[in-house]
Protein backbone atom coordinates (compact mmCIF):
# COMPACT_ATOMS: atom_id res chain seq x y z
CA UNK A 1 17.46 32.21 -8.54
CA UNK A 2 17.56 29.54 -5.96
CA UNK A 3 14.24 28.17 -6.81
CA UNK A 4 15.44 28.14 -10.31
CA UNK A 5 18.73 26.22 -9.53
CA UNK A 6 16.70 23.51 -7.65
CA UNK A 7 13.60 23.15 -10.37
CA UNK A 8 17.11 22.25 -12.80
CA UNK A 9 18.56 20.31 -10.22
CA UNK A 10 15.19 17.80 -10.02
CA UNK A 11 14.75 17.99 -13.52
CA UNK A 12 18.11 16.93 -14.52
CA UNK A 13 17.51 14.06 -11.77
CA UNK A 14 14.09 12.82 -13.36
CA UNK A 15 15.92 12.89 -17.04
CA UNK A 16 18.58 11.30 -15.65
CA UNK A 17 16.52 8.31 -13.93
CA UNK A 18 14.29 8.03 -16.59
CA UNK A 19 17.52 7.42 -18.94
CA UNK A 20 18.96 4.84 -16.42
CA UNK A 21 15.20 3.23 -16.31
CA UNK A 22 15.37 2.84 -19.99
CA UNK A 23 18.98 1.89 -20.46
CA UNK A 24 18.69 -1.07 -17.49
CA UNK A 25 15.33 -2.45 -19.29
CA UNK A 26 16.40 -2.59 -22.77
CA UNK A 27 19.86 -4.22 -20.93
CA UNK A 28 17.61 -6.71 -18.86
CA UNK A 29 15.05 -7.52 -21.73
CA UNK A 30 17.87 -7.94 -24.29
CA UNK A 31 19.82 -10.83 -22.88
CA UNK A 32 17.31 -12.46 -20.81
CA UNK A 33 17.11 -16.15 -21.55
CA UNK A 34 14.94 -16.91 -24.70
CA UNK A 35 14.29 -13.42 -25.89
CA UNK A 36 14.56 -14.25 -29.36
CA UNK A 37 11.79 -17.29 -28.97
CA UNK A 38 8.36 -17.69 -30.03
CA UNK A 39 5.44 -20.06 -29.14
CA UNK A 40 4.91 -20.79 -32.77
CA UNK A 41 8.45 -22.27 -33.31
CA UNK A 42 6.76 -25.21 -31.32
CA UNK A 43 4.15 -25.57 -34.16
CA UNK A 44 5.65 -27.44 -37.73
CA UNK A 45 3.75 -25.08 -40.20
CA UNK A 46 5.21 -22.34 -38.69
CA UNK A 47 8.32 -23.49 -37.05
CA UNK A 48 10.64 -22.95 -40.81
CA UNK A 49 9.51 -19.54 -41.05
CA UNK A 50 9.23 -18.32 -37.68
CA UNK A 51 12.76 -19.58 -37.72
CA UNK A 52 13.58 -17.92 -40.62
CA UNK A 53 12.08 -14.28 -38.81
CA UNK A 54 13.50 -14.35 -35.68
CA UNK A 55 16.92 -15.12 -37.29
CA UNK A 56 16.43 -12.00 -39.17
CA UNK A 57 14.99 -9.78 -36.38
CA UNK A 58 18.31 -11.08 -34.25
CA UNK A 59 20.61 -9.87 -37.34
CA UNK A 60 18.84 -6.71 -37.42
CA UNK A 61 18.58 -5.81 -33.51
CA UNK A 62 21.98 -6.67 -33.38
CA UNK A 63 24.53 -5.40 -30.26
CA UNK A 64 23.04 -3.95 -27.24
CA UNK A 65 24.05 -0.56 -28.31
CA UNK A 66 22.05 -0.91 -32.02
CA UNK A 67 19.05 -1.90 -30.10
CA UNK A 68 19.33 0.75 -27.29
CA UNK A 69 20.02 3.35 -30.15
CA UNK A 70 16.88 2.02 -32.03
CA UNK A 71 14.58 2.01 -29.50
CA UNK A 72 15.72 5.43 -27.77
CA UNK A 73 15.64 7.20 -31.11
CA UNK A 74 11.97 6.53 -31.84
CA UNK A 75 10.79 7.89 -28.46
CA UNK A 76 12.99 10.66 -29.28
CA UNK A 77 10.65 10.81 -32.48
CA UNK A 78 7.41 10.25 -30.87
CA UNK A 79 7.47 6.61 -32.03
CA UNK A 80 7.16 3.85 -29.62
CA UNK A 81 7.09 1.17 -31.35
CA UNK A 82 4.81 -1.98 -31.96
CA UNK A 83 4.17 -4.65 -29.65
CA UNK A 84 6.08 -7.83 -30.28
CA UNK A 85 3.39 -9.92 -28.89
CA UNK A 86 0.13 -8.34 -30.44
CA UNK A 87 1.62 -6.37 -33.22
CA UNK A 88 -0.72 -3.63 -32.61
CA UNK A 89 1.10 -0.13 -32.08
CA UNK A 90 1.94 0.26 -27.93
CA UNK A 91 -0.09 3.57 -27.71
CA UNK A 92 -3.24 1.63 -28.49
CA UNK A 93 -2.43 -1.25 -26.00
CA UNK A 94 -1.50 1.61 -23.09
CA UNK A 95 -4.08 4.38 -23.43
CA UNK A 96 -7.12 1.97 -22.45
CA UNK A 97 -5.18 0.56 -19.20
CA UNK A 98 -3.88 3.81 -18.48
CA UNK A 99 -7.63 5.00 -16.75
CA UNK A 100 -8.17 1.41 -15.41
CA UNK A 101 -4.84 1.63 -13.50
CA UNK A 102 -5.41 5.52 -12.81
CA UNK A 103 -8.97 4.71 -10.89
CA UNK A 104 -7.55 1.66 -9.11
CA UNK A 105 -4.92 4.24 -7.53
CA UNK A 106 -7.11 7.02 -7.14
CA UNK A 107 -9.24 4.88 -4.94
CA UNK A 108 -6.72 2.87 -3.50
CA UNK A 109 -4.66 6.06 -2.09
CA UNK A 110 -7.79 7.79 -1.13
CA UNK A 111 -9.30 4.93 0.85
CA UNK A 112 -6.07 3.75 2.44
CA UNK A 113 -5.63 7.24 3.55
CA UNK A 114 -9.13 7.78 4.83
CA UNK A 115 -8.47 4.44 7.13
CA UNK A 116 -5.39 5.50 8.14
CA UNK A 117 -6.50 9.12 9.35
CA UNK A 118 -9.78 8.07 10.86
CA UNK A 119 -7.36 5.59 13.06
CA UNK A 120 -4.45 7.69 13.44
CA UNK A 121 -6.30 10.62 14.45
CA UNK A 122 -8.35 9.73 17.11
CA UNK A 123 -6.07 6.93 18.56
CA UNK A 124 -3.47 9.88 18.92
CA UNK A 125 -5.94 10.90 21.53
CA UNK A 126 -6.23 7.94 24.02
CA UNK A 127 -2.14 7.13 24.14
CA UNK A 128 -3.01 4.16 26.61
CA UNK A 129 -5.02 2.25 23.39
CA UNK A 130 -2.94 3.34 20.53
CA UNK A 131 -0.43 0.42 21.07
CA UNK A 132 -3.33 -2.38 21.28
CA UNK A 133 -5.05 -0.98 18.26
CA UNK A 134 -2.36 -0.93 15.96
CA UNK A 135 -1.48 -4.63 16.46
CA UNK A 136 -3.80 -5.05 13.27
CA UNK A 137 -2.00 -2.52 10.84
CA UNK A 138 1.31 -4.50 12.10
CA UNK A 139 -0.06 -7.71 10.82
CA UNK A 140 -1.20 -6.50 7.54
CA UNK A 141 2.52 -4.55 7.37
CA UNK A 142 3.95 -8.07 7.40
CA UNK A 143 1.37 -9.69 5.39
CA UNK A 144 3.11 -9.80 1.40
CA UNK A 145 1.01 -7.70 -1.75
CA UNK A 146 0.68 -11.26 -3.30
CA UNK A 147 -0.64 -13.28 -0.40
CA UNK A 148 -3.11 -10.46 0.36
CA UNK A 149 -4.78 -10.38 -2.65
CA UNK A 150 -4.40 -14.12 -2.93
CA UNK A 151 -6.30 -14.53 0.36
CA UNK A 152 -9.53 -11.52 -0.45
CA UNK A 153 -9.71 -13.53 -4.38
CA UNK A 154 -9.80 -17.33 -2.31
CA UNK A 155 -12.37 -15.78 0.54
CA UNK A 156 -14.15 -14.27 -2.08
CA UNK A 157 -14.30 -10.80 0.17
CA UNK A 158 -12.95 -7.57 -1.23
CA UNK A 159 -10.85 -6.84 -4.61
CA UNK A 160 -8.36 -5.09 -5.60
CA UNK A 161 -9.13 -1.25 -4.38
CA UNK A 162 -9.40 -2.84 -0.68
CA UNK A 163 -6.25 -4.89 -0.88
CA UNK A 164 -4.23 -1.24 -1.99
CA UNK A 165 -6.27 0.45 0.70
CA UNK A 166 -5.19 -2.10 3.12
CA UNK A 167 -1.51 -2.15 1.89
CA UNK A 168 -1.55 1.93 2.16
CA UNK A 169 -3.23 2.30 5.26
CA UNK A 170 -0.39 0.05 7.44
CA UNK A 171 2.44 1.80 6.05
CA UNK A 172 0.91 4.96 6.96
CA UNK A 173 -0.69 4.55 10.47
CA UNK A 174 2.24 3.94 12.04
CA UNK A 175 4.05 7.55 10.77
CA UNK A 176 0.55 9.20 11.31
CA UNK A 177 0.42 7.98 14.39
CA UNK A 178 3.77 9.31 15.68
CA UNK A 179 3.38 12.25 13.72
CA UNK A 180 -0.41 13.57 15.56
CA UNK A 181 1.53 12.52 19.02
CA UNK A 182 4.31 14.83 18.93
CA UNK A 183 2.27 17.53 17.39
CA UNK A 184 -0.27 16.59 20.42
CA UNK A 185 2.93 17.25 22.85
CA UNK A 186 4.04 20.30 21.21
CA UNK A 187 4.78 23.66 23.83
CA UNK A 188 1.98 25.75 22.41
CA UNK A 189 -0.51 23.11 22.12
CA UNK A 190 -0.22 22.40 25.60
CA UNK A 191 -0.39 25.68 26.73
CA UNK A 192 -3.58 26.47 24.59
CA UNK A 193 -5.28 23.43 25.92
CA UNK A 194 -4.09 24.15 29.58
CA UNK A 195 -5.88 27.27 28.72
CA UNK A 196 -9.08 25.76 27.93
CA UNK A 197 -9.16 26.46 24.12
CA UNK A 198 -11.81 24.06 22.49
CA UNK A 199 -10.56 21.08 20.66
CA UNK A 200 -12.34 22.10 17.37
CA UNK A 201 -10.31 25.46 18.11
CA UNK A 202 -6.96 23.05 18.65
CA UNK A 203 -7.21 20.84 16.00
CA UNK A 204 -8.29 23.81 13.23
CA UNK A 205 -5.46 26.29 14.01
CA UNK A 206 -2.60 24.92 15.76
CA UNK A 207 -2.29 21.42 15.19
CA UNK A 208 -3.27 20.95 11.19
CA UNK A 209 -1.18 23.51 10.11
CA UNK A 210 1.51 22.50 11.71
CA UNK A 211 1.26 18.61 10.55
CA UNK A 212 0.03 19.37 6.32
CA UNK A 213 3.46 19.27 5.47
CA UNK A 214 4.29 16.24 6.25
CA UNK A 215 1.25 14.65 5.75
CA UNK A 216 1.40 16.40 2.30
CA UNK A 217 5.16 14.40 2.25
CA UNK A 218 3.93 11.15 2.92
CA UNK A 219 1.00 11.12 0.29
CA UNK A 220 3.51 11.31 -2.55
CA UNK A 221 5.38 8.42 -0.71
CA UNK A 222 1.45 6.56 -0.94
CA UNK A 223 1.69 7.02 -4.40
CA UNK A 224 5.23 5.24 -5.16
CA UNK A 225 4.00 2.46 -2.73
CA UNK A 226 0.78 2.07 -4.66
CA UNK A 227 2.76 1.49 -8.12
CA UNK A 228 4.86 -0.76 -6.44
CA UNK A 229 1.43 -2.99 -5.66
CA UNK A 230 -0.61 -2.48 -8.79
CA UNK A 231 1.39 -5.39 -10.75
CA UNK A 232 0.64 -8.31 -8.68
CA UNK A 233 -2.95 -6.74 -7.78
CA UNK A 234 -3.72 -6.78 -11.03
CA UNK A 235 -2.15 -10.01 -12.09
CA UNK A 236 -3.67 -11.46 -9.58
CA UNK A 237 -7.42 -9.65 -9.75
CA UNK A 238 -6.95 -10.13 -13.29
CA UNK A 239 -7.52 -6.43 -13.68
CA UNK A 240 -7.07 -4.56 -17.35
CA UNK A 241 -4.51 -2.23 -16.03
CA UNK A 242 -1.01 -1.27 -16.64
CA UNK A 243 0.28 -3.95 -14.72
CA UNK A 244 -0.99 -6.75 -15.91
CA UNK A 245 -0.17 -5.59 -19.15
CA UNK A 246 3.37 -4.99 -17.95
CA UNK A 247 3.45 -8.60 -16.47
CA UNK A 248 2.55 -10.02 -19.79
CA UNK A 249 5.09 -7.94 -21.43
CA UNK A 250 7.74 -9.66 -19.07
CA UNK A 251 6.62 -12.94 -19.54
CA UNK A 252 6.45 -13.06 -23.62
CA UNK A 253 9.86 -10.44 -23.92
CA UNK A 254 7.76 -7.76 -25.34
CA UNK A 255 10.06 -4.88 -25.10
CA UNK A 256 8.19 -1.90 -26.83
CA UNK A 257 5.62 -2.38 -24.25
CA UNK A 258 7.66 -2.74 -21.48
CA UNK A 259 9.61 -0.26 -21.80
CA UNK A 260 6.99 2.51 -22.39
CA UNK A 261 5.15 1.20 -19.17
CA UNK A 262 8.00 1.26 -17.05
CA UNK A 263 9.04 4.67 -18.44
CA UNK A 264 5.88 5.96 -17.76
CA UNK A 265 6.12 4.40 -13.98
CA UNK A 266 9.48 6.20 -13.47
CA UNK A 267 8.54 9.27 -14.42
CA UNK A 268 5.17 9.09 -11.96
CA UNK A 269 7.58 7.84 -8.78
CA UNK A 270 9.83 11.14 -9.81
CA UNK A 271 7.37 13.55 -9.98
CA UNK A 272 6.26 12.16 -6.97
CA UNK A 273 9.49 12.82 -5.52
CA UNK A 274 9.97 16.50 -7.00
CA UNK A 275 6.74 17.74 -5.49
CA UNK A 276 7.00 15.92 -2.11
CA UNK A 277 8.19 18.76 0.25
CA UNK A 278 11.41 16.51 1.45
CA UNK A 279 13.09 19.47 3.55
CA UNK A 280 9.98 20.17 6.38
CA UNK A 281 8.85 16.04 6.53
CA UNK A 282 9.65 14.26 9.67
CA UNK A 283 12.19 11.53 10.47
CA UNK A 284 11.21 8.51 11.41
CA UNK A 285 12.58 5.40 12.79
């Protein structure tokens, strides 16, 4: 019954963020500056009747309400509209990006992580270099997502998968890090070692299982960090993905697209959320 209570309890949450998503981007979108504007207004064989269409399309979309009622109702009905700037049905424009921006974080999380465990891990071990070593995962914490990339595209080293990977594995050491050296310090570990039980021994049955929980906690925290990052990674890699799509959505007040994409963003950083196991993960300062 409990369990019950609590899957209706995160459920109602996700519908309930995913409804606040929708309502604040139709809101933003809507009465931005120049969202009923077109490039070809500046050209004089079109500028009569692409005067003549957006007048109309402004008369039709009406209030905020009409055009939050309109929009909502086709998703409701499996319709999600056309894109304003291609004119092409959204599906069509999402489906292909979808698997370019699903590799990028596949990789990007898995890599990051790798770094971060392979650092975290054995560092944990030799407490006097731990400090000194992770002067280099404090830089790249303070280094911006923009100015990374920037930098790999103008050296010509790297691309997009190592600038996530990167970006990942600094937020991460640092909770790894203090994570392996409490476990390391833990009564029975101490005891077992003081008893001359073999690291492989250690590590295998006392200190992984007590540490998967939280790890397992923080990799669904990756994830939300990695969608944060894919928009100027790909903007600036000029990658095929979601969010350079969702960028040029933004920039030329296409709102069918932009919705669906930031919908579908929403609901990943919520699932996320319902699956990360928030009551057994650590605190941190």
């Amino acid at each position: 019954m409990r369990t019950a209570v609590l899957i209706c309890r995160r459920l109602g949450r996700t519908l309930l963020l995913l409804a606040l998503v929708a309502v604040g981007t139709i809101l933003l979108m809507r009465f931005a500056p120049g969202y009923f504007s077109d490039s070809r207004e500046m050209d004089a064989k079109y500028a009569q009747r692409e005067q003549t269409e957006l007048h109309r399309e402004e008369a039709t979309s009406g209030t905020f309400r009409q055009l939050a009622a309109s929009t909502l109702g086709g998703w409701l009905h499996g319709d999600l509209g056309s894109s304003r700037q291609y004119g092409v049905p959204v599906m069509e424009l999402v489906r292909p990006r979808l698997r370019v921006t699903a590799l990028l974080l596949v990789r990007g999380v898995a890599f990051g992580w790798l770094l971060a465990l392979c650092t975290a891990f054995p560092l944990s071990l030799w407490r006097n270099a731990s400090t000194l070593a992770g002067v280099p995962f404090t830089v790249l914490l303070a280094i911006p997502t923009g100015a990374m990339a920037t930098l790999c595209l103008l050296a010509d080293m790297g691309g997009p998968v190592l600038v996530l990977s990167l970006l990942l594995a600094a937020r991460d050491f640092k909770f790894l890090q203090r994570l392996f050296d409490s476990a390391w310090t833990a009564p029975h570990l101490l005891q077992a070692r003081a008893q001359g039980v073999r690291f492989h021994r250690l590590a295998a049955a006392h200190l992984l299982p007590n540490v998967t929980p939280q790890i397992l906690g923080l990799a669904t925290l990756s994830i939300v960090t990695a969608l944060s990052a894919i928009v100027p990674i790909e903007v600036i890699f000029d990658v095929p993905g979601l969010g350079q799509l969702a960028w040029s959505a933004a920039l030329n007040r296409d709102l069918p697209v932009l919705l669906t994409i930031t919908l579908m963003m929403a609901a990943a950083v919520s699932c996320a959320g319902m699956i990360a196991p928030r009551d057994r993960m650590v605190q941190t300062a």
